[in-house]
C-alpha atoms as a PDB file:
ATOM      1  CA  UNK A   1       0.000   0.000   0.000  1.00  0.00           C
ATOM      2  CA  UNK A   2       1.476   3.340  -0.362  1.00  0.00           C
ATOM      3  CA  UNK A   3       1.673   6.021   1.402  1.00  0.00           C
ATOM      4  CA  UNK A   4      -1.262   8.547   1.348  1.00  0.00           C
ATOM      5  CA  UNK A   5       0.819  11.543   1.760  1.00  0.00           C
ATOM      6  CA  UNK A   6       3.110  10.280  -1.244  1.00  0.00           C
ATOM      7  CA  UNK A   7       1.235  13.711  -3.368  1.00  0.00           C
ATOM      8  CA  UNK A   8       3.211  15.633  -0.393  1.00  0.00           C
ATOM      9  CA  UNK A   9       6.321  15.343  -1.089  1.00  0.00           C
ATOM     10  CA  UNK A  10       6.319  15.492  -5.125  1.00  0.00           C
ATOM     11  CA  UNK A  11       5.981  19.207  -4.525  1.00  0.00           C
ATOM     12  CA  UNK A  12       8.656  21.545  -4.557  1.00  0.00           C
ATOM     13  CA  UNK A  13      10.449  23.015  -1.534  1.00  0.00           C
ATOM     14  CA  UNK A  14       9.799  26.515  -0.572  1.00  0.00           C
ATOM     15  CA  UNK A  15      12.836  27.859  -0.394  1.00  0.00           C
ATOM     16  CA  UNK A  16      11.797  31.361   0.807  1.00  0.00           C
ATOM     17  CA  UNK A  17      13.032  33.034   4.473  1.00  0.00           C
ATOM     18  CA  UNK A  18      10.098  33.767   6.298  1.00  0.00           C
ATOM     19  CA  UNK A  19       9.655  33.646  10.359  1.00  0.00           C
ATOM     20  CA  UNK A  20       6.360  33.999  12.722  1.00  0.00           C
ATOM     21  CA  UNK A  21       4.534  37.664  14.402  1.00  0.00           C
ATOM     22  CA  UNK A  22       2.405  36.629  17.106  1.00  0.00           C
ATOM     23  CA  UNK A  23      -1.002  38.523  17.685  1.00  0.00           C
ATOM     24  CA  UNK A  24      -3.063  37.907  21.012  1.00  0.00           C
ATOM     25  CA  UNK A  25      -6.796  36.561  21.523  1.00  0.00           C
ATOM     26  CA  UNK A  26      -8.161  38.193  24.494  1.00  0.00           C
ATOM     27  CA  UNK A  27     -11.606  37.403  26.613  1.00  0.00           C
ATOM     28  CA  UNK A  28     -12.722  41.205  26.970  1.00  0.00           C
ATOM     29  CA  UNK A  29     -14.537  39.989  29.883  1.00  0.00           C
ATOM     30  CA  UNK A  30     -11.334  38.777  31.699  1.00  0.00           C
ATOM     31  CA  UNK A  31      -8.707  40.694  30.195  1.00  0.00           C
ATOM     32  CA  UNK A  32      -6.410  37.312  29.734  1.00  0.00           C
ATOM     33  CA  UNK A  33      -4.935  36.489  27.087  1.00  0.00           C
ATOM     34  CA  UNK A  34      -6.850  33.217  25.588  1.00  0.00           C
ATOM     35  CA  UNK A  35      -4.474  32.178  22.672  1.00  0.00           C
ATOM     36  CA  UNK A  36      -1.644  33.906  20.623  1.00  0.00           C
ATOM     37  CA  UNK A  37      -2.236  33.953  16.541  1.00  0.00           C
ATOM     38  CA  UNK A  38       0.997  32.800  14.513  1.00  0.00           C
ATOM     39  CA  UNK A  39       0.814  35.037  11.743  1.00  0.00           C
ATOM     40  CA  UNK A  40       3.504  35.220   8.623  1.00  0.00           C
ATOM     41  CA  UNK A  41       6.127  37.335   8.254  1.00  0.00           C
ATOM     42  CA  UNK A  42       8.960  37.680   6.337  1.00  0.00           C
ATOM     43  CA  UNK A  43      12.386  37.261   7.699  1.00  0.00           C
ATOM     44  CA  UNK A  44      12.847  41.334   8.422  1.00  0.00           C
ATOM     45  CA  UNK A  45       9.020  41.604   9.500  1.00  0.00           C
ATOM     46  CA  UNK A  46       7.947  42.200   5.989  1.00  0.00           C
ATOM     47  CA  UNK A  47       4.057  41.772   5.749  1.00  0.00           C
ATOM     48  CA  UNK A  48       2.701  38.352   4.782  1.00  0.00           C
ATOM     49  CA  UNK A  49       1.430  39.143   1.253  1.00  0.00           C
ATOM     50  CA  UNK A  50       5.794  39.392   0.955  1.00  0.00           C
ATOM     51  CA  UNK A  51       5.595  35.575   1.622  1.00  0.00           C
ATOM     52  CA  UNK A  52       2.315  34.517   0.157  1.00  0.00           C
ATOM     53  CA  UNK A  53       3.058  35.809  -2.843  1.00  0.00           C
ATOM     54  CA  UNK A  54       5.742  33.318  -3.613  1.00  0.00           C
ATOM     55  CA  UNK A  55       3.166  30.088  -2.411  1.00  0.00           C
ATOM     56  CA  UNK A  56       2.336  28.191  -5.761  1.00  0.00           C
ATOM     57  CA  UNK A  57       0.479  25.384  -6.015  1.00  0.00           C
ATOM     58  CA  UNK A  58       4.075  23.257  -6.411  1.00  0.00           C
ATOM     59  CA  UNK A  59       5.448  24.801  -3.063  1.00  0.00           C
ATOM     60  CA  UNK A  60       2.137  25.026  -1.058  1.00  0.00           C
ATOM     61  CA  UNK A  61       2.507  21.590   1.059  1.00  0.00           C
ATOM     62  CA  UNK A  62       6.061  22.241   1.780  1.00  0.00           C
ATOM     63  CA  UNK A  63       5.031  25.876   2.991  1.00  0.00           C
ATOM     64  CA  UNK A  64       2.018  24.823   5.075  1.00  0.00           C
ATOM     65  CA  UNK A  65       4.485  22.094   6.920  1.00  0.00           C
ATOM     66  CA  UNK A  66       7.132  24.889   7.309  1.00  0.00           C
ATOM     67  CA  UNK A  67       4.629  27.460   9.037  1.00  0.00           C
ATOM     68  CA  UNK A  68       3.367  24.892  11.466  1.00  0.00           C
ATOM     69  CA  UNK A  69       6.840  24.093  12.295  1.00  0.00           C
ATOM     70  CA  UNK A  70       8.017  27.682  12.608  1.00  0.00           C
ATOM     71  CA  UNK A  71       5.109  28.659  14.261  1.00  0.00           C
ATOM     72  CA  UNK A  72       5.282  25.862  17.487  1.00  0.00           C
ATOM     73  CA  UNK A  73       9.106  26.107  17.670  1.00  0.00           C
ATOM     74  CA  UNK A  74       9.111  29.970  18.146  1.00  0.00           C
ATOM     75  CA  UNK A  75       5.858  29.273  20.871  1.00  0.00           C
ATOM     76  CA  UNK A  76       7.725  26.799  22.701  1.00  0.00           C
ATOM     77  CA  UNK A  77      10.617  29.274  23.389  1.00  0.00           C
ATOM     78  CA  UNK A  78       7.714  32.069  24.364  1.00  0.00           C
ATOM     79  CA  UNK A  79       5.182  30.108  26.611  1.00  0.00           C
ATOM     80  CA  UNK A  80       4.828  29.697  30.143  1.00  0.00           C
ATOM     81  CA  UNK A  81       4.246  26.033  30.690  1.00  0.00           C
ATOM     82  CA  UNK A  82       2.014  27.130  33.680  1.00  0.00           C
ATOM     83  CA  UNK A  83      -0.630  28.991  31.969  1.00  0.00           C
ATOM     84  CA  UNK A  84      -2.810  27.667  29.480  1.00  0.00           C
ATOM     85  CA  UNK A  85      -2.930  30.207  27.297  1.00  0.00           C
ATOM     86  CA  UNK A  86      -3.038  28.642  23.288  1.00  0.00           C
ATOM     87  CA  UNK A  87      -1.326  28.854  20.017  1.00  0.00           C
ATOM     88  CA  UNK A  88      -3.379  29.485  17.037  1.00  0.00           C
ATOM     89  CA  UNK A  89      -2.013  27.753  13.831  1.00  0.00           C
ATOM     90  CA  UNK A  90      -3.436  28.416  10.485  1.00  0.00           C
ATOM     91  CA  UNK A  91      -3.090  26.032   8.049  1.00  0.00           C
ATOM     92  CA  UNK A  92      -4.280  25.196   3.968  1.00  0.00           C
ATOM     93  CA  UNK A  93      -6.709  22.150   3.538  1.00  0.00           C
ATOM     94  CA  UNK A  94      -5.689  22.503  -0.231  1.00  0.00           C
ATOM     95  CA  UNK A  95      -2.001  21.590   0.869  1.00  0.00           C
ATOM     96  CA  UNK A  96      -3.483  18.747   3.492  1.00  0.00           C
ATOM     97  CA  UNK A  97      -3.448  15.343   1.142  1.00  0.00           C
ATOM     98  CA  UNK A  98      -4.234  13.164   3.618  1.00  0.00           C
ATOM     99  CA  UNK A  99      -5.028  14.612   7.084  1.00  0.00           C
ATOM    100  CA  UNK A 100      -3.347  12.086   9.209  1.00  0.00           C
ATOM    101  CA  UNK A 101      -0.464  11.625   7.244  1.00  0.00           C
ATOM    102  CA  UNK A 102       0.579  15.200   7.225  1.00  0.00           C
ATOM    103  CA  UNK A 103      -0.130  16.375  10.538  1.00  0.00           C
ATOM    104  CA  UNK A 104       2.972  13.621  11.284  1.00  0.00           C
ATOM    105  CA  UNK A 105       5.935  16.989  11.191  1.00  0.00           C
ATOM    106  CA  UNK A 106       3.695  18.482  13.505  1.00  0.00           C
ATOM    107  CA  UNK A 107       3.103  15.842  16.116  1.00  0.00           C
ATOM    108  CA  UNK A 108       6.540  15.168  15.818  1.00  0.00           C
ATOM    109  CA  UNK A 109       7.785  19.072  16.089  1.00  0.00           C
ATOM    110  CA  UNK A 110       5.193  19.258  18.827  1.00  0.00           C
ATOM    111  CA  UNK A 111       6.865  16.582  20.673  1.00  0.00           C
ATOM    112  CA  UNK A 112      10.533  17.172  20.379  1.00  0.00           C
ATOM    113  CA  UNK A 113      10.353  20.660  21.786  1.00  0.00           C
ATOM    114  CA  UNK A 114       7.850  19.937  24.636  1.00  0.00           C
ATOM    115  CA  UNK A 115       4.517  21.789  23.324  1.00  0.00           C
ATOM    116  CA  UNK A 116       1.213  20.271  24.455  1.00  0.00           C
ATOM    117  CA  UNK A 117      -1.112  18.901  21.756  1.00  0.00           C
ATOM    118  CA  UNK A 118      -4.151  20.716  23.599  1.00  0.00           C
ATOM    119  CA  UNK A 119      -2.889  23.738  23.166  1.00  0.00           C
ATOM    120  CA  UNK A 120      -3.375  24.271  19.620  1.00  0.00           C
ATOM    121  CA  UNK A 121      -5.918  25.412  17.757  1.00  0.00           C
ATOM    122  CA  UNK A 122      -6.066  25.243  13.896  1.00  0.00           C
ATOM    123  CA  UNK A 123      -7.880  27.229  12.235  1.00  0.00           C
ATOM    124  CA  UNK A 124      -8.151  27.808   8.078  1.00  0.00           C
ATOM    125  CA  UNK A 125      -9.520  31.094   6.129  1.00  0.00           C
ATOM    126  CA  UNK A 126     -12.632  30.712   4.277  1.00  0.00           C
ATOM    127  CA  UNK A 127     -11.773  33.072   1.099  1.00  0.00           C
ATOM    128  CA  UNK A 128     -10.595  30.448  -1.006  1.00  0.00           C
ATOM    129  CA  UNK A 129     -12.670  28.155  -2.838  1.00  0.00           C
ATOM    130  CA  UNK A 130     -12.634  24.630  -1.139  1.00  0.00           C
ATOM    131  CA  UNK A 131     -13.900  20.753  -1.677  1.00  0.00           C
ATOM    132  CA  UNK A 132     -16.451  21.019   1.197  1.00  0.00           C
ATOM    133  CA  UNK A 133     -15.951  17.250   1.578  1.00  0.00           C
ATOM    134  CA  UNK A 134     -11.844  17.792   1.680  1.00  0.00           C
ATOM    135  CA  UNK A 135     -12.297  20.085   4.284  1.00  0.00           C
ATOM    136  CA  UNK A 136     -14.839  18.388   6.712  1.00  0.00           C
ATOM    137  CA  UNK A 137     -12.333  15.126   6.828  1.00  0.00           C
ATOM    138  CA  UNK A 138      -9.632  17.734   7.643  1.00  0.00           C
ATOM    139  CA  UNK A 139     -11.792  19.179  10.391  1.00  0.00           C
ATOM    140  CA  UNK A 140     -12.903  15.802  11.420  1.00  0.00           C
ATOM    141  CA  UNK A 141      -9.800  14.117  12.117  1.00  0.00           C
ATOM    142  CA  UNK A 142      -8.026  17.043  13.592  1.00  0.00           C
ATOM    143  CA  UNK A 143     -10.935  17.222  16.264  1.00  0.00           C
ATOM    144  CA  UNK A 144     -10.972  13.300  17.096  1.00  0.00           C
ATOM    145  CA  UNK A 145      -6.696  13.901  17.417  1.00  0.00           C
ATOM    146  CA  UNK A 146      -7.611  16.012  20.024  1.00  0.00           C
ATOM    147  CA  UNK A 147      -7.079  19.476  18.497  1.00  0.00           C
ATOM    148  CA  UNK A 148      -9.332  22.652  18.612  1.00  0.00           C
ATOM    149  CA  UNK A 149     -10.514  24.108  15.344  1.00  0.00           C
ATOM    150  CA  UNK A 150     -11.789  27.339  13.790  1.00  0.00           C
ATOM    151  CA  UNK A 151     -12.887  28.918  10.854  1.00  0.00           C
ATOM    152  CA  UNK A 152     -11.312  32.355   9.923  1.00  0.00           C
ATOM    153  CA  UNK A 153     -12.714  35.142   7.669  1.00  0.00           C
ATOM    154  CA  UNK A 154     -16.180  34.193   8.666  1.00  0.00           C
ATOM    155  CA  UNK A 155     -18.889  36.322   6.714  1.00  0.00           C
ATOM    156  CA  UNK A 156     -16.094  37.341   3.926  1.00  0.00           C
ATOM    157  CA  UNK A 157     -15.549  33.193   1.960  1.00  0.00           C
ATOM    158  CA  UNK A 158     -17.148  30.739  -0.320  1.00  0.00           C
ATOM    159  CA  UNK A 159     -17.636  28.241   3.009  1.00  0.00           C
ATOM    160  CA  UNK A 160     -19.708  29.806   5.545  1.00  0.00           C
ATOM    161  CA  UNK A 161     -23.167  28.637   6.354  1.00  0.00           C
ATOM    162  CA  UNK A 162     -22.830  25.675   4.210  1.00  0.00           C
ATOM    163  CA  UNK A 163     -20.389  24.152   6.015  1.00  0.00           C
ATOM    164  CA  UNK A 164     -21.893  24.736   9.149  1.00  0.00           C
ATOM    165  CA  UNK A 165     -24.562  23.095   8.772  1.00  0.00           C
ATOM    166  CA  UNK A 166     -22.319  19.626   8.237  1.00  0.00           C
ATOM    167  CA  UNK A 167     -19.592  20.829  10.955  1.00  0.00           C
ATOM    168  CA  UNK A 168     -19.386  23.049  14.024  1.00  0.00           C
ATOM    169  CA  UNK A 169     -15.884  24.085  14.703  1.00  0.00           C
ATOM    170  CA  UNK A 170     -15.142  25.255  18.651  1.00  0.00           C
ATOM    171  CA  UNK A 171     -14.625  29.079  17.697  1.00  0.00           C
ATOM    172  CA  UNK A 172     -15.905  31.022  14.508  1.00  0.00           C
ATOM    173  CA  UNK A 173     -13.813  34.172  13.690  1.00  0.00           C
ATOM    174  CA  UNK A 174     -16.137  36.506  12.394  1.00  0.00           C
ATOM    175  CA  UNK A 175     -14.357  38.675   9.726  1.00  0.00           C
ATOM    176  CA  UNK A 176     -13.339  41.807  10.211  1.00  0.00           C
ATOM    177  CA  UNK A 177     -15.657  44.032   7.326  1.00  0.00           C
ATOM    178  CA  UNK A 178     -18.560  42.692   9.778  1.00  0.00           C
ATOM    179  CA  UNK A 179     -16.913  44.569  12.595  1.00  0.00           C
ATOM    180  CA  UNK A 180     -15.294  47.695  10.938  1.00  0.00           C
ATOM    181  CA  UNK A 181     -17.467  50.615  11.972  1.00  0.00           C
ATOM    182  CA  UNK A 182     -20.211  48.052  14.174  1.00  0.00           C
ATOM    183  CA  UNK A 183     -20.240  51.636  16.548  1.00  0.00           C
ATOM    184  CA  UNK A 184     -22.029  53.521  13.592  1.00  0.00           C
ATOM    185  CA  UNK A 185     -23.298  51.350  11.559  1.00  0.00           C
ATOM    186  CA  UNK A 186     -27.061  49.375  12.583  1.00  0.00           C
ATOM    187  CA  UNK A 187     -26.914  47.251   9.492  1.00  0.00           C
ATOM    188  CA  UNK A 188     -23.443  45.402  10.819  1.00  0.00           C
ATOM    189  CA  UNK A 189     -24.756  45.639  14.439  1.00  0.00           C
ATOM    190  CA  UNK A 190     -27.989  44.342  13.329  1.00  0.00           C
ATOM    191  CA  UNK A 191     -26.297  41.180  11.637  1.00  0.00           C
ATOM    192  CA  UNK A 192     -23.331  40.307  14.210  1.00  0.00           C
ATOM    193  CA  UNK A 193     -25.745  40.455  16.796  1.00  0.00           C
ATOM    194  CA  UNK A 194     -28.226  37.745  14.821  1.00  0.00           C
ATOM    195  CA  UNK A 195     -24.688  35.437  14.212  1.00  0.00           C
ATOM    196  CA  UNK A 196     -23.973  35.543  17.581  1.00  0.00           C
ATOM    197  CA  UNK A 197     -26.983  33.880  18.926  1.00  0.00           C
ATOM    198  CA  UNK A 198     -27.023  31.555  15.519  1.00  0.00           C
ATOM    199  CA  UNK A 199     -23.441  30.817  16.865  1.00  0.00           C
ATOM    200  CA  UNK A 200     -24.285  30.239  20.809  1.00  0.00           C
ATOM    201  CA  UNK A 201     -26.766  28.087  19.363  1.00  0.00           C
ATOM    202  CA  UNK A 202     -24.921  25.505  17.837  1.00  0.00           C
ATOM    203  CA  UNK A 203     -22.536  26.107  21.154  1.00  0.00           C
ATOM    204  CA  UNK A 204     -19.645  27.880  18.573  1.00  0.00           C
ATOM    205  CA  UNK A 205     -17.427  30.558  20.350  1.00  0.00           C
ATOM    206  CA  UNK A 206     -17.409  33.852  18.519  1.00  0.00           C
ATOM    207  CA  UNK A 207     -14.291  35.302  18.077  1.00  0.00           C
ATOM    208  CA  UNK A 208     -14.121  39.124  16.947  1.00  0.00           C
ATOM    209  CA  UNK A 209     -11.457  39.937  14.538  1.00  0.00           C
ATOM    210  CA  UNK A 210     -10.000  43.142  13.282  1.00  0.00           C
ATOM    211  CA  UNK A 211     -10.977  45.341  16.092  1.00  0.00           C
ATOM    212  CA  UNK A 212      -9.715  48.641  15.755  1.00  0.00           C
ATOM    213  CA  UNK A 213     -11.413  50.884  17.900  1.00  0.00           C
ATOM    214  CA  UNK A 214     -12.498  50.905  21.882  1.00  0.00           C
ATOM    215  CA  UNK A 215     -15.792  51.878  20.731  1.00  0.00           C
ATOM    216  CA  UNK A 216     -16.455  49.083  18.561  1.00  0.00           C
ATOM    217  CA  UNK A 217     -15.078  47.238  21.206  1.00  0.00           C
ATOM    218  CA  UNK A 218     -17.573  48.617  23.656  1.00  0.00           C
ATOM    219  CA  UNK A 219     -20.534  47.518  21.564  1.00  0.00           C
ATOM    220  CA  UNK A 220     -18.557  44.026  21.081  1.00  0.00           C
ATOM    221  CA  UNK A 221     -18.710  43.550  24.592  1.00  0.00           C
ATOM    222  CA  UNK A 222     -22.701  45.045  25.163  1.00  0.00           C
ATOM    223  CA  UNK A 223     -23.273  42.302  22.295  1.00  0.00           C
ATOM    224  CA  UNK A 224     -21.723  39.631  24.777  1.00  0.00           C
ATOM    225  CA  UNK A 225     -18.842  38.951  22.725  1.00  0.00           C
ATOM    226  CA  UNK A 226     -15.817  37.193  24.819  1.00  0.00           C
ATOM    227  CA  UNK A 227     -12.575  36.706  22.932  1.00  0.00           C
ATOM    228  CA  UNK A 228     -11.525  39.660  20.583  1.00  0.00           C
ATOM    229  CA  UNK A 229      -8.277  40.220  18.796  1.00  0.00           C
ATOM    230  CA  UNK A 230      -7.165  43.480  16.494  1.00  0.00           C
ATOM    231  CA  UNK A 231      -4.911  46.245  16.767  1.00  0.00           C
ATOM    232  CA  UNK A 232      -7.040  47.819  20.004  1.00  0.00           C
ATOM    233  CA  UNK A 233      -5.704  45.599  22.072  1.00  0.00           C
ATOM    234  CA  UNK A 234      -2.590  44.656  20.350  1.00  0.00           C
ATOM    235  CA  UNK A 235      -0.753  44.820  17.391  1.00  0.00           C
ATOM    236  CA  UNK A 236       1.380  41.259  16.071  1.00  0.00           C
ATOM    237  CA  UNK A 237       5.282  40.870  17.176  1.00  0.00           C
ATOM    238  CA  UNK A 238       7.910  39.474  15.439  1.00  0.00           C
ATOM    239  CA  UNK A 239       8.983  36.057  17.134  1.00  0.00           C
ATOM    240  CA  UNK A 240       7.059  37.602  21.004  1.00  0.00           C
ATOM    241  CA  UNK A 241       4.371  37.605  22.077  1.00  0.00           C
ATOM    242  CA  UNK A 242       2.846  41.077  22.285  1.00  0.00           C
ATOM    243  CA  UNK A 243       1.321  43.004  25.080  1.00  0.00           C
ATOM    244  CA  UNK A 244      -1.587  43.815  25.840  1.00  0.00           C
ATOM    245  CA  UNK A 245      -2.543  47.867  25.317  1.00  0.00           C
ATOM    246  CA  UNK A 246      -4.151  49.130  27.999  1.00  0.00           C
ATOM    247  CA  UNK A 247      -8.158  50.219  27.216  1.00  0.00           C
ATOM    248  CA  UNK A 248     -11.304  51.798  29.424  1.00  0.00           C
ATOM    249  CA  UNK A 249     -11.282  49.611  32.780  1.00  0.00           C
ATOM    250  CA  UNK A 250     -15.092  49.399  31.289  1.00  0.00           C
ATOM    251  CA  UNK A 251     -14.017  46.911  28.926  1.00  0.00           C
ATOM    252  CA  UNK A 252     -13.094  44.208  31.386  1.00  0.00           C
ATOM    253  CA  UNK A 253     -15.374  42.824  34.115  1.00  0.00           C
ATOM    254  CA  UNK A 254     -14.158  43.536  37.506  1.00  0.00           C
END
């Protein structure tokens, strides 16, 4: 029988430098930090579109093995093995032949530098156009391995109510165009609000993305929106883990 991650490795390398910004998750309602993003960056912090740019569809499993990699060996040098704060790894099901076969660098990354499995969360961007089957296998297996998924971009892809209705990830990220401006604008407040309850429904943690402002955080949190993450609260650092800006004491529950 051969191997069903064979397709992986026919592929050609991606011999481009690139390293890891991290960007934190918080629970407005706590103020702790809930998981750090890994976000890519080229080697001098150049922006990611730097290092997407040069992902074909030759190089795009060898890049998607390379970013998990980077992303829990820089974490493992960062984290405090106390807390239980987690790592948020995204990841392309079009590079993912087999789900079991290639999640074997990461397990194996995971293990040699001491990071624990149930700390990371994968989650995948919606905005490109996807076998809906492909995907749910992904999804499947990574959630009976242990791992916590999450669908980015929500609101903003090709995926989004379809494929809820055949999986529920743990955590939606609802994109950020859906929150730009929710302070002003009815219409957006109007729809997050009606997601949210669809969401707490099927028992999905919202997740807020792209906040920029401590007003639209304010109505975020009268919504009863948890775990936020955008430039209000932080901004990404290259290979740290950011801190937290300071906002209205309103913003966090005593």
């Amino acid at each position: 029988m051969s191997n069903p991650c064979s397709g992986c490795r026919d592929g050609k390398a991606f011999d481009l430098p690139f390293t890891m910004a991290f960007q934190p998750i918080v629970d407005i309602k706590t103020g702790a930090i809930f998981a750090h993003e890994a976000l890519v960056r080229g080697p001098s912090g150049e922006g990611a579109g730097s290092v997407l740019s040069r992902v074909s569809a030759d190089n795009r499993y060898a890049f998607d093995q390379q970013c998990r990699v980077k992303a829990i060996e820089l974490a493992a040098k960062l984290y405090n093995p106390e807390d239980q704060v987690k790592l948020s790894i995204n990841f392309m099901p079009n590079a993912v032949y087999e789900p079991r076969a290639c999640i074997r660098l990461t397990l194996a990354t995971a293990m040699k530098v001491g990071f624990p499995l149930d700390r990371i969360i994968f989650e995948f961007t919606e905005n490109e156009r996807l076998d809906t089957k492909h995907v749910l296998n992904i999804l499947r297996t990574y959630r009976d391995m242990g791992f916590k998924t999450a669908i980015d971009d929500f609101g903003a892809g090709h995926a989004g109510l379809g494929l809820l209705t055949h999986f529920q990830p743990d955590i939606v990220k609802l994109d950020m165009d859906m929150v730009r401006g929710i302070d002003t604008d009815p219409v957006r407040r109007t729809i997050v609000k009606h997601t949210l309850r669809m969401l707490e429904e099927l028992a999905i943690v919202p997740l807020c993305e792209g906040v920029e402002t401590t007003d639209e955080l304010q109505v975020l949190r009268d919504l009863g929106v948890s775990l936020v993450q955008g430039y209000v609260l932080a901004k990404p650092r290259l290979e740290g883990f950011a801190e937290i800006t300071p906002v209205s004491p309103l913003l966090v529950a005593a």
